[in-house]
PDB file of N, CA and C in Angstrom:
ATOM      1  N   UNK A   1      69.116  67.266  93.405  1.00  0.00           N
ATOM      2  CA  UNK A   1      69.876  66.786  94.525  1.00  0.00           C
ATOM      3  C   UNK A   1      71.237  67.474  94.511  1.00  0.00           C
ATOM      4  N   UNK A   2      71.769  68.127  95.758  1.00  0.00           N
ATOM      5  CA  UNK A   2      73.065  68.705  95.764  1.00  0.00           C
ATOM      6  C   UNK A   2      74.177  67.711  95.737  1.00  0.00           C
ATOM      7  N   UNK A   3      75.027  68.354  95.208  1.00  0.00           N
ATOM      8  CA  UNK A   3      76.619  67.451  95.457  1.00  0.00           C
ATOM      9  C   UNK A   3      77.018  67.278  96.732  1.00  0.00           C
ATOM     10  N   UNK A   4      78.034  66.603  96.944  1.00  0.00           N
ATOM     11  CA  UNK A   4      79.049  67.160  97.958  1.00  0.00           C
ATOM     12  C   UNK A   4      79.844  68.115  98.100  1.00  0.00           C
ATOM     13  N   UNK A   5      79.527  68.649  99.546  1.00  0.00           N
ATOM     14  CA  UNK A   5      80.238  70.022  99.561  1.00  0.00           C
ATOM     15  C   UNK A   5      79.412  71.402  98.692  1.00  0.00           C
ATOM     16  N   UNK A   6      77.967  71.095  98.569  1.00  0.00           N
ATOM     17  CA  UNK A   6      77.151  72.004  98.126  1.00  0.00           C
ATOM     18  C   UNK A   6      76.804  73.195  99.402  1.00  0.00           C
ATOM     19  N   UNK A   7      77.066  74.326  98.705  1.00  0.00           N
ATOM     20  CA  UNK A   7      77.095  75.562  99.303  1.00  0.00           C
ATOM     21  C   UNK A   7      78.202  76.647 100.578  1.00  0.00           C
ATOM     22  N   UNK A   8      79.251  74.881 100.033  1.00  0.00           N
ATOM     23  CA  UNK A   8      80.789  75.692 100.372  1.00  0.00           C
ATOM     24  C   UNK A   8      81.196  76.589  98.917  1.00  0.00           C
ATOM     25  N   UNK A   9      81.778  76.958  99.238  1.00  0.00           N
ATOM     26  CA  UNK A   9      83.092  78.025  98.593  1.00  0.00           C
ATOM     27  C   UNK A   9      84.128  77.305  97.771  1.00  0.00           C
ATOM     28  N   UNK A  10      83.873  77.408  96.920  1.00  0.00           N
ATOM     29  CA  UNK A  10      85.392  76.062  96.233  1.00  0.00           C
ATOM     30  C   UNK A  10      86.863  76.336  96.321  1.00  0.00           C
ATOM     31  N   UNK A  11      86.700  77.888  96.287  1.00  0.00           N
ATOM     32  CA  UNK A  11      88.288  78.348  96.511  1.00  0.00           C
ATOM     33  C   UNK A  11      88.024  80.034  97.077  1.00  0.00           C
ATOM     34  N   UNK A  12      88.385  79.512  98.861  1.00  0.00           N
ATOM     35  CA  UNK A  12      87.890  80.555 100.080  1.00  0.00           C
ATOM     36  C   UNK A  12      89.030  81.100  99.859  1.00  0.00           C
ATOM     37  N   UNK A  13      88.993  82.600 100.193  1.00  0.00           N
ATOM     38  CA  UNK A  13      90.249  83.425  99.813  1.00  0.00           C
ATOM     39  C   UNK A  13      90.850  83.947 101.256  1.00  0.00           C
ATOM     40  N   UNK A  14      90.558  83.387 102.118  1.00  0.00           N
ATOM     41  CA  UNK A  14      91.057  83.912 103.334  1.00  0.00           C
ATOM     42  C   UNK A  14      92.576  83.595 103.166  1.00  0.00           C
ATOM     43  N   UNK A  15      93.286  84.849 104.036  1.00  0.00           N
ATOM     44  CA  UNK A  15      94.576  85.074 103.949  1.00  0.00           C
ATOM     45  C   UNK A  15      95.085  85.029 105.549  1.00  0.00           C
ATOM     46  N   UNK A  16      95.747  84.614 106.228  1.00  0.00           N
ATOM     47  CA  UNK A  16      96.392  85.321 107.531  1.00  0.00           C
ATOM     48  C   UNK A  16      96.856  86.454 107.622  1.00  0.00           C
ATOM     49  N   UNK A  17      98.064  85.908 106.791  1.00  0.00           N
ATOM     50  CA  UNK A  17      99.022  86.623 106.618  1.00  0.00           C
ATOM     51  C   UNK A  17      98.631  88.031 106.123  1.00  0.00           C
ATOM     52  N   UNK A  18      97.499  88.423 104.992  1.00  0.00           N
ATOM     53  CA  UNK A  18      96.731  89.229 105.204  1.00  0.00           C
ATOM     54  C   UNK A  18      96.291  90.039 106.221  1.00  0.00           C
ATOM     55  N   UNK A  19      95.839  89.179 106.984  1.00  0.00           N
ATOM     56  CA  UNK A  19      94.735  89.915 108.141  1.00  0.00           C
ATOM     57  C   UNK A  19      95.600  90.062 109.206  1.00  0.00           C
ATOM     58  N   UNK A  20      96.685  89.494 109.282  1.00  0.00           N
ATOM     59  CA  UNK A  20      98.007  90.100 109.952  1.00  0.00           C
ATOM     60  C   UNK A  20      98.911  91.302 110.149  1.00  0.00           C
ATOM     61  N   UNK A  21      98.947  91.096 108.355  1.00  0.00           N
ATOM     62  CA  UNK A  21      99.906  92.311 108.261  1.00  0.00           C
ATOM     63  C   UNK A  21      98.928  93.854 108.141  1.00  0.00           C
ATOM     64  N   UNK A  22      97.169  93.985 107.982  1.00  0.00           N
ATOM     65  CA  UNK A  22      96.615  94.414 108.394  1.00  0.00           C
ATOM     66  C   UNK A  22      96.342  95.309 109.666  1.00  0.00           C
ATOM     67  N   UNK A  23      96.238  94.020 110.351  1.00  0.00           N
ATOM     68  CA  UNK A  23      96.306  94.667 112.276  1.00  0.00           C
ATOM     69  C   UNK A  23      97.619  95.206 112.560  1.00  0.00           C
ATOM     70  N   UNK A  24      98.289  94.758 111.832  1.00  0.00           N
ATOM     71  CA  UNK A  24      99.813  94.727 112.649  1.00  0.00           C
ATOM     72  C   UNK A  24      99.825  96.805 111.962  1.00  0.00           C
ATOM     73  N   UNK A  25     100.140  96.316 110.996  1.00  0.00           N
ATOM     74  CA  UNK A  25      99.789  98.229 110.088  1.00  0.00           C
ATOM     75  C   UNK A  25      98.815  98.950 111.486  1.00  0.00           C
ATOM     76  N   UNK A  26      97.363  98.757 111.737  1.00  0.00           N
ATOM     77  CA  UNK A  26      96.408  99.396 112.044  1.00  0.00           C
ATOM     78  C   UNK A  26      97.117  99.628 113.543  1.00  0.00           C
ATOM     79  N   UNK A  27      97.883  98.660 114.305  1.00  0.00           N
ATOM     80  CA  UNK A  27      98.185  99.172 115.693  1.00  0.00           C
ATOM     81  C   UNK A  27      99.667 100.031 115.734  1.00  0.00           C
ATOM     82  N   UNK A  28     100.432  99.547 114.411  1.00  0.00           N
ATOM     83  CA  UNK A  28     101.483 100.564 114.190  1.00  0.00           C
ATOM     84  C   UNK A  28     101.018 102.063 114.074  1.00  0.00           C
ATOM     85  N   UNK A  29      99.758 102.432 113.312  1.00  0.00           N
ATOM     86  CA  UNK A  29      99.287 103.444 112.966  1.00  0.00           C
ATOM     87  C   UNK A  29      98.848 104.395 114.216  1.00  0.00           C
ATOM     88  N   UNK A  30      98.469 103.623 115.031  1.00  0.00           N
ATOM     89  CA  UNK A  30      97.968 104.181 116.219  1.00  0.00           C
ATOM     90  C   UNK A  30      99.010 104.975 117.374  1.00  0.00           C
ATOM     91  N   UNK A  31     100.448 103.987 117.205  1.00  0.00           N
ATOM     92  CA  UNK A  31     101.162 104.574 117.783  1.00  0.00           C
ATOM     93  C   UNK A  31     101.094 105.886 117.122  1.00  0.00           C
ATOM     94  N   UNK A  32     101.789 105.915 115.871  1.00  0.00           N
ATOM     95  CA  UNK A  32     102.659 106.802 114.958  1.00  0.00           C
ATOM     96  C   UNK A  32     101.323 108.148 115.258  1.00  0.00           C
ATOM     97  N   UNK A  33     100.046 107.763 115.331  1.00  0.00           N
ATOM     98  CA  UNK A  33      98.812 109.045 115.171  1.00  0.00           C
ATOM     99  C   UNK A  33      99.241 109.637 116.536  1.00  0.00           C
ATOM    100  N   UNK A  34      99.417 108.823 117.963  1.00  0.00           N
ATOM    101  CA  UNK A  34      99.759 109.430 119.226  1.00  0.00           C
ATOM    102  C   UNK A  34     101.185 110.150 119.411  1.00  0.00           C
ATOM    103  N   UNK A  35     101.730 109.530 118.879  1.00  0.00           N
ATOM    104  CA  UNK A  35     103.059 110.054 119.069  1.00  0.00           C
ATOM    105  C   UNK A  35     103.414 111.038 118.236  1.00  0.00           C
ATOM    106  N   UNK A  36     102.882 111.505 116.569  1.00  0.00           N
ATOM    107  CA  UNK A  36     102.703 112.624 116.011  1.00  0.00           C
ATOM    108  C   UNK A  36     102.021 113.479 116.670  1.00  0.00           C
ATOM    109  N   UNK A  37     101.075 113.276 117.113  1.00  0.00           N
ATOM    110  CA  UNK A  37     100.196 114.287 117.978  1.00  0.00           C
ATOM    111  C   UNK A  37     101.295 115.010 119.154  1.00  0.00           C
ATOM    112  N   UNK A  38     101.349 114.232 119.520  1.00  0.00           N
ATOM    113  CA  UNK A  38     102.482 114.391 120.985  1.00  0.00           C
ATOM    114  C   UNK A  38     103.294 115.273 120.582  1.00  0.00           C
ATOM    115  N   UNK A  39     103.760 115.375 119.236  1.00  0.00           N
ATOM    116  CA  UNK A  39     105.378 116.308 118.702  1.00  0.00           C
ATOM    117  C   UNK A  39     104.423 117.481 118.153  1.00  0.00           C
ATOM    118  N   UNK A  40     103.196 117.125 117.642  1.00  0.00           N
ATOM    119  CA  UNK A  40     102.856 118.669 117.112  1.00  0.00           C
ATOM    120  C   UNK A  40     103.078 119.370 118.638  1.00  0.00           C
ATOM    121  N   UNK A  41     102.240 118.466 119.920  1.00  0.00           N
ATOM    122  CA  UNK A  41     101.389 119.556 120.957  1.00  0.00           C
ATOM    123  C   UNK A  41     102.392 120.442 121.489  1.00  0.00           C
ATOM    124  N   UNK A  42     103.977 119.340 121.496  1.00  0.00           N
ATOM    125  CA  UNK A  42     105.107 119.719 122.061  1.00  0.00           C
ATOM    126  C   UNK A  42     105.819 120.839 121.468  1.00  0.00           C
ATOM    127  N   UNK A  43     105.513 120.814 120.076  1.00  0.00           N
ATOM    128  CA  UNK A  43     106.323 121.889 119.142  1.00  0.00           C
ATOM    129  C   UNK A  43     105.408 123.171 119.505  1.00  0.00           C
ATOM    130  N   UNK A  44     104.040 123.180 119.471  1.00  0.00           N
ATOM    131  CA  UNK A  44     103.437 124.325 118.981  1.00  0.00           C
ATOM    132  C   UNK A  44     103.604 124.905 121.158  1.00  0.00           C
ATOM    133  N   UNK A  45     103.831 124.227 122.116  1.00  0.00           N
ATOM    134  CA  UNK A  45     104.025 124.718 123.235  1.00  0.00           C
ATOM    135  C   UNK A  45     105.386 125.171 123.228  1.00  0.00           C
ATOM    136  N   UNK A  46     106.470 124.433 123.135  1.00  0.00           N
ATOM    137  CA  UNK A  46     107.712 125.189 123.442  1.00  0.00           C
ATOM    138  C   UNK A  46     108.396 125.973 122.328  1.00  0.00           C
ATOM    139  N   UNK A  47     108.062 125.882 121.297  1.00  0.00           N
ATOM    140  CA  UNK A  47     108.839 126.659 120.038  1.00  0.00           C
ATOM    141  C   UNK A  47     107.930 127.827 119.539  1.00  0.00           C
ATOM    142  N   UNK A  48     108.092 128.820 118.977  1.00  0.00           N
ATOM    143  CA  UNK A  48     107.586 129.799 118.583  1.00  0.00           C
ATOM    144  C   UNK A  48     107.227 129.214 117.244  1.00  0.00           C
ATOM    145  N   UNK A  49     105.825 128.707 117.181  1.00  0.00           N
ATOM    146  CA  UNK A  49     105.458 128.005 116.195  1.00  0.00           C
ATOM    147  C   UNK A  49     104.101 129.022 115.417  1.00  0.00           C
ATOM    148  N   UNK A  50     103.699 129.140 114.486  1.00  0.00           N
ATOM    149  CA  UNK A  50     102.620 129.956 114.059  1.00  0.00           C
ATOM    150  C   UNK A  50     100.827 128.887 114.228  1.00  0.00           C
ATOM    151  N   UNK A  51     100.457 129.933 114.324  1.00  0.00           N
ATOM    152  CA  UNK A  51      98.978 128.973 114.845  1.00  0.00           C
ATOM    153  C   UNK A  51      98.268 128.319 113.721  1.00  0.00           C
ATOM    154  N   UNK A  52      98.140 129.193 112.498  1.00  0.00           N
ATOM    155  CA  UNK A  52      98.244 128.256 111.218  1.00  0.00           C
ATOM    156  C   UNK A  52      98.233 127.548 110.738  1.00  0.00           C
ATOM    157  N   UNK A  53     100.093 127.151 111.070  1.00  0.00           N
ATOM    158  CA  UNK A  53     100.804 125.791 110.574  1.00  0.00           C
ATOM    159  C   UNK A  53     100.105 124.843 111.772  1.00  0.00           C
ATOM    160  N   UNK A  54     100.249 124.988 112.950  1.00  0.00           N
ATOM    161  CA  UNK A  54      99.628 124.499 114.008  1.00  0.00           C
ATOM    162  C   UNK A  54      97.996 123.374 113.779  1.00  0.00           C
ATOM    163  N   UNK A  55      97.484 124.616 113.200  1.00  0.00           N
ATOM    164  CA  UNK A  55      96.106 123.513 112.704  1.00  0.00           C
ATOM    165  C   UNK A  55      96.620 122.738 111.288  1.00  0.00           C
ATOM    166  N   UNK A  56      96.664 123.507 110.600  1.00  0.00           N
ATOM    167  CA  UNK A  56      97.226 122.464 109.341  1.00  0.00           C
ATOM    168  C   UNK A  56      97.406 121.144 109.683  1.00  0.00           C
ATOM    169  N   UNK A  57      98.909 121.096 110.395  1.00  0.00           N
ATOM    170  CA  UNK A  57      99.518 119.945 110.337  1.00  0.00           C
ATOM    171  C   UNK A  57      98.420 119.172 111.669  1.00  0.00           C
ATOM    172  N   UNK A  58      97.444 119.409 112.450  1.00  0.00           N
ATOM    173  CA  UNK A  58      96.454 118.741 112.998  1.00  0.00           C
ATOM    174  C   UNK A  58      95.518 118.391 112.218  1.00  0.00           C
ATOM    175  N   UNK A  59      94.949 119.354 111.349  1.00  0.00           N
ATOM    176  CA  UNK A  59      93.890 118.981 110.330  1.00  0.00           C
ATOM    177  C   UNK A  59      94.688 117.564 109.964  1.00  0.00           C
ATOM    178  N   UNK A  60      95.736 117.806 109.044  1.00  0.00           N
ATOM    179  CA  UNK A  60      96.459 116.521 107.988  1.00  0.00           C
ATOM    180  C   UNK A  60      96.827 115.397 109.328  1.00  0.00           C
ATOM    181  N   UNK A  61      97.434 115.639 109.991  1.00  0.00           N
ATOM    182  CA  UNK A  61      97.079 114.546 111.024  1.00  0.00           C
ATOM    183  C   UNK A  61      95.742 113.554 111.112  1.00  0.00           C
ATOM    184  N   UNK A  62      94.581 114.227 111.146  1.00  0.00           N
ATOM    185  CA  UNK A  62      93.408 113.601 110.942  1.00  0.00           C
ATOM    186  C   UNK A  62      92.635 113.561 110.315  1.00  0.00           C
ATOM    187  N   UNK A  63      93.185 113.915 108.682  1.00  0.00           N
ATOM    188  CA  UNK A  63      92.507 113.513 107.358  1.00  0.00           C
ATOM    189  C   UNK A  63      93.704 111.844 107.417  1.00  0.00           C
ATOM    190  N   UNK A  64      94.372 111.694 108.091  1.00  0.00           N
ATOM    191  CA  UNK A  64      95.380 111.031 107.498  1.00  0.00           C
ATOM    192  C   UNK A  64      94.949 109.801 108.496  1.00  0.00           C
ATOM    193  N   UNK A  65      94.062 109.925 109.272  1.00  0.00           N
ATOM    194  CA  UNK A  65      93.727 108.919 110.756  1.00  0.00           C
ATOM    195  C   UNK A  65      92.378 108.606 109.843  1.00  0.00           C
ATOM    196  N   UNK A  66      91.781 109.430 109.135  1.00  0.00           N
ATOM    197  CA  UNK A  66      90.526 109.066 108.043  1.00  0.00           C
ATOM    198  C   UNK A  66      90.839 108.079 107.332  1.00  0.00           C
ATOM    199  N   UNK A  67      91.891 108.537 106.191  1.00  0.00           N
ATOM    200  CA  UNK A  67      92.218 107.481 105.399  1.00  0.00           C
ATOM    201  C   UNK A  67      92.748 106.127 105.538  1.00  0.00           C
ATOM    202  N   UNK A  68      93.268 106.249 106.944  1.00  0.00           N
ATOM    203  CA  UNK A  68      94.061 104.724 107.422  1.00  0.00           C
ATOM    204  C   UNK A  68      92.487 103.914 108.233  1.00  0.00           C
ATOM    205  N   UNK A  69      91.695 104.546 108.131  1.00  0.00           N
ATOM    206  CA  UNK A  69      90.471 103.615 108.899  1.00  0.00           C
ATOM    207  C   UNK A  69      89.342 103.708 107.384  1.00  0.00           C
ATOM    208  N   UNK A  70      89.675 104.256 106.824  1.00  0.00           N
ATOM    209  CA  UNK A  70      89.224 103.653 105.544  1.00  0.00           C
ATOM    210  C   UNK A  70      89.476 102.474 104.561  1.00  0.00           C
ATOM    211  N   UNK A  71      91.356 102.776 104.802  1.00  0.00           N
ATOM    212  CA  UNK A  71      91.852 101.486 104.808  1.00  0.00           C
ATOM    213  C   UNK A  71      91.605 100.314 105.252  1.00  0.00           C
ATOM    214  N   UNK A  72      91.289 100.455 106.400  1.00  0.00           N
ATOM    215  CA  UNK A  72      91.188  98.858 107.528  1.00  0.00           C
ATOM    216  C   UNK A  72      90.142  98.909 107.335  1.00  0.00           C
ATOM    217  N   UNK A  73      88.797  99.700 107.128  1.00  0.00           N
ATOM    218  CA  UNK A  73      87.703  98.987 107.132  1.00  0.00           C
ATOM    219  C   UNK A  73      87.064  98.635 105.340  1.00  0.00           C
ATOM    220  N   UNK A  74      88.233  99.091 104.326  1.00  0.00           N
ATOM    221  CA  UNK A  74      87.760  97.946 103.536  1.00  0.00           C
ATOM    222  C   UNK A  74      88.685  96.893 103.290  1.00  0.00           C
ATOM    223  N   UNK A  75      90.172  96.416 103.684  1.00  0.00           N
ATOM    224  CA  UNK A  75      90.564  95.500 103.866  1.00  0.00           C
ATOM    225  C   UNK A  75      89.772  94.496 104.953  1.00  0.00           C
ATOM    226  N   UNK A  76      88.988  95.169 105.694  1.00  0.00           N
ATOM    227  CA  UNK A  76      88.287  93.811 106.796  1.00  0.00           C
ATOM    228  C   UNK A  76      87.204  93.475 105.559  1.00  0.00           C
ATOM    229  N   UNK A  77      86.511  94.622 105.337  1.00  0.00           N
ATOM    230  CA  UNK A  77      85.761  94.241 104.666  1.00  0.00           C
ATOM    231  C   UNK A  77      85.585  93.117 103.321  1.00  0.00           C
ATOM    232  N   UNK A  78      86.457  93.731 102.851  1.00  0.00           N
ATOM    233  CA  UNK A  78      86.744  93.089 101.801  1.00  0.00           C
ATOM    234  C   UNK A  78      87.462  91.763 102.146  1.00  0.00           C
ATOM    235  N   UNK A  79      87.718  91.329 103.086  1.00  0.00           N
ATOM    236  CA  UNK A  79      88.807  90.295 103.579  1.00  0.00           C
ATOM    237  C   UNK A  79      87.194  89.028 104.227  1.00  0.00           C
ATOM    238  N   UNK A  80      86.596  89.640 104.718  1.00  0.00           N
ATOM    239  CA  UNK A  80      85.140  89.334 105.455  1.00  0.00           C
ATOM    240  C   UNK A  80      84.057  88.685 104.052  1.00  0.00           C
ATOM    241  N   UNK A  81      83.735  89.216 102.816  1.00  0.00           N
ATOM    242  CA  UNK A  81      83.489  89.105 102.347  1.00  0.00           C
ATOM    243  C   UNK A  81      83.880  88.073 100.874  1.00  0.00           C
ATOM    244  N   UNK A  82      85.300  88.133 101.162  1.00  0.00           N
ATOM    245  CA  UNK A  82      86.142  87.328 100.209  1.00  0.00           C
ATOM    246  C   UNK A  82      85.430  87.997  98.553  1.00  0.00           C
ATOM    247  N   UNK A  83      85.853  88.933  98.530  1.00  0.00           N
ATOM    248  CA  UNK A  83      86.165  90.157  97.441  1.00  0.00           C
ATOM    249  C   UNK A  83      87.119  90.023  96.904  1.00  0.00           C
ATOM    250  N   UNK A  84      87.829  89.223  95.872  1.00  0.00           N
ATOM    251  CA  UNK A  84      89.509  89.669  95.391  1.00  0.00           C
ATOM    252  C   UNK A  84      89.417  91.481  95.557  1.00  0.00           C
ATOM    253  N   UNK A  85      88.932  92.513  94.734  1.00  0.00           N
ATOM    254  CA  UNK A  85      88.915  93.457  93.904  1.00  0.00           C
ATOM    255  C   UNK A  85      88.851  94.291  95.205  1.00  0.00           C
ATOM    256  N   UNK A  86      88.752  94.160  96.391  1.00  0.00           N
ATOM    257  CA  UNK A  86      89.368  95.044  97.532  1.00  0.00           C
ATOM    258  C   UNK A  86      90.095  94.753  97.929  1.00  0.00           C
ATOM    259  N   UNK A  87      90.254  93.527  98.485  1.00  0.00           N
ATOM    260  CA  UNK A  87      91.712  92.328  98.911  1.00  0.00           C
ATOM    261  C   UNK A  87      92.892  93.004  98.058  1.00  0.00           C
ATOM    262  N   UNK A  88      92.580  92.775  97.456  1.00  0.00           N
ATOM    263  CA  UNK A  88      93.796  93.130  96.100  1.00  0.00           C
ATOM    264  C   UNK A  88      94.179  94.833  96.113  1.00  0.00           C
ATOM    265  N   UNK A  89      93.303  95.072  96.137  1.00  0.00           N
ATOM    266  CA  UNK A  89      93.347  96.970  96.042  1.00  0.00           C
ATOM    267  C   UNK A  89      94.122  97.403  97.527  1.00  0.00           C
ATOM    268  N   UNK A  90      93.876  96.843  98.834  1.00  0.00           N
ATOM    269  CA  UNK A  90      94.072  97.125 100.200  1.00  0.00           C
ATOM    270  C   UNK A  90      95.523  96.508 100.007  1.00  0.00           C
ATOM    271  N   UNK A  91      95.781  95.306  99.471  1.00  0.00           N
ATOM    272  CA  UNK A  91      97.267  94.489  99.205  1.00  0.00           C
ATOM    273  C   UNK A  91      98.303  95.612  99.001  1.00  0.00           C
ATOM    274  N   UNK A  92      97.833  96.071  97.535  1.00  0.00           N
ATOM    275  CA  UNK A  92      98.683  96.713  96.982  1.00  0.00           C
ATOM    276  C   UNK A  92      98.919  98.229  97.672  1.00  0.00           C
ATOM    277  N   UNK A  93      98.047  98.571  98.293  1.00  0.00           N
ATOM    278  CA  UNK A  93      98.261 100.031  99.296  1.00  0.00           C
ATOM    279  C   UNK A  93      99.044  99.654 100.486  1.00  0.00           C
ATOM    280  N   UNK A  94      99.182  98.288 101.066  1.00  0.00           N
ATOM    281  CA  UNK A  94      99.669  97.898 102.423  1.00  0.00           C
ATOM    282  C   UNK A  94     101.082  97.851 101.577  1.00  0.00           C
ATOM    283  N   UNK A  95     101.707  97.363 100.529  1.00  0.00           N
ATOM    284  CA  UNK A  95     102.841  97.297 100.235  1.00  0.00           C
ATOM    285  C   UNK A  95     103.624  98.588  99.458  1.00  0.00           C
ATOM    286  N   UNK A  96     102.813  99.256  99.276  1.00  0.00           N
ATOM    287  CA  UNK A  96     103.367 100.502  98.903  1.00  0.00           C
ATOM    288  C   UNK A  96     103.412 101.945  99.884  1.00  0.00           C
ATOM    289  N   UNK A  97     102.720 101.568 100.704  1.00  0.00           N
ATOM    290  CA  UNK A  97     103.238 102.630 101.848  1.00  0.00           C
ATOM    291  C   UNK A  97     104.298 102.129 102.690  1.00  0.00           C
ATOM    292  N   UNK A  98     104.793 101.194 103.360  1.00  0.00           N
ATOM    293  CA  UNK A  98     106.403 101.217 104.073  1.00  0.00           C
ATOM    294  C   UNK A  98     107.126 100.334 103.886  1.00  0.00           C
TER     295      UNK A  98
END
């Protein structure tokens, strides 16, 4: 015979404030990806810029749009799942980048 409260969670790890400061990062990011974009397209049109550097800094632009949706999708994940050991890992990357 089950207890009470059989096949809850005894201690659910959901965070808000988490899943807040999450989105809030992921739609900041979005600006900062458009509006970097915007200054490469602007630099490499009006300045005598080399074509090169041009892709480079587009490539790293979107290795860098990789890693921030790698981010968010294992902080959801891990946030979805109630994982400390990504929770925790995504924590400590959200507070050490700004």
């Amino acid at each position: 015979m089950a207890g009470p409260g059989a096949g809850r969670l005894a201690n659910p790890l959901s965070s808000v404030s988490f899943q807040l400061l999450l989105n809030l990062t992921t739609v900041y990011f979005v600006f900062y990806f458009f509006l970097t974009l915007g200054v490469i397209i602007r630099k490499s049109l009006l300045l005598p810029y080399p074509t090169d550097a041009v892709a480079c800094d587009v490539c790293l632009l979107f290795l860098l749009a990789i890693l921030e949706f790698l981010h968010f999708y294992s902080g959801v994940r891990g946030h979805l799942m109630e994982n400390g050991v990504l929770a925790i890992i995504t924590s400590k990357r959200l507070a050490s980048i700004k």
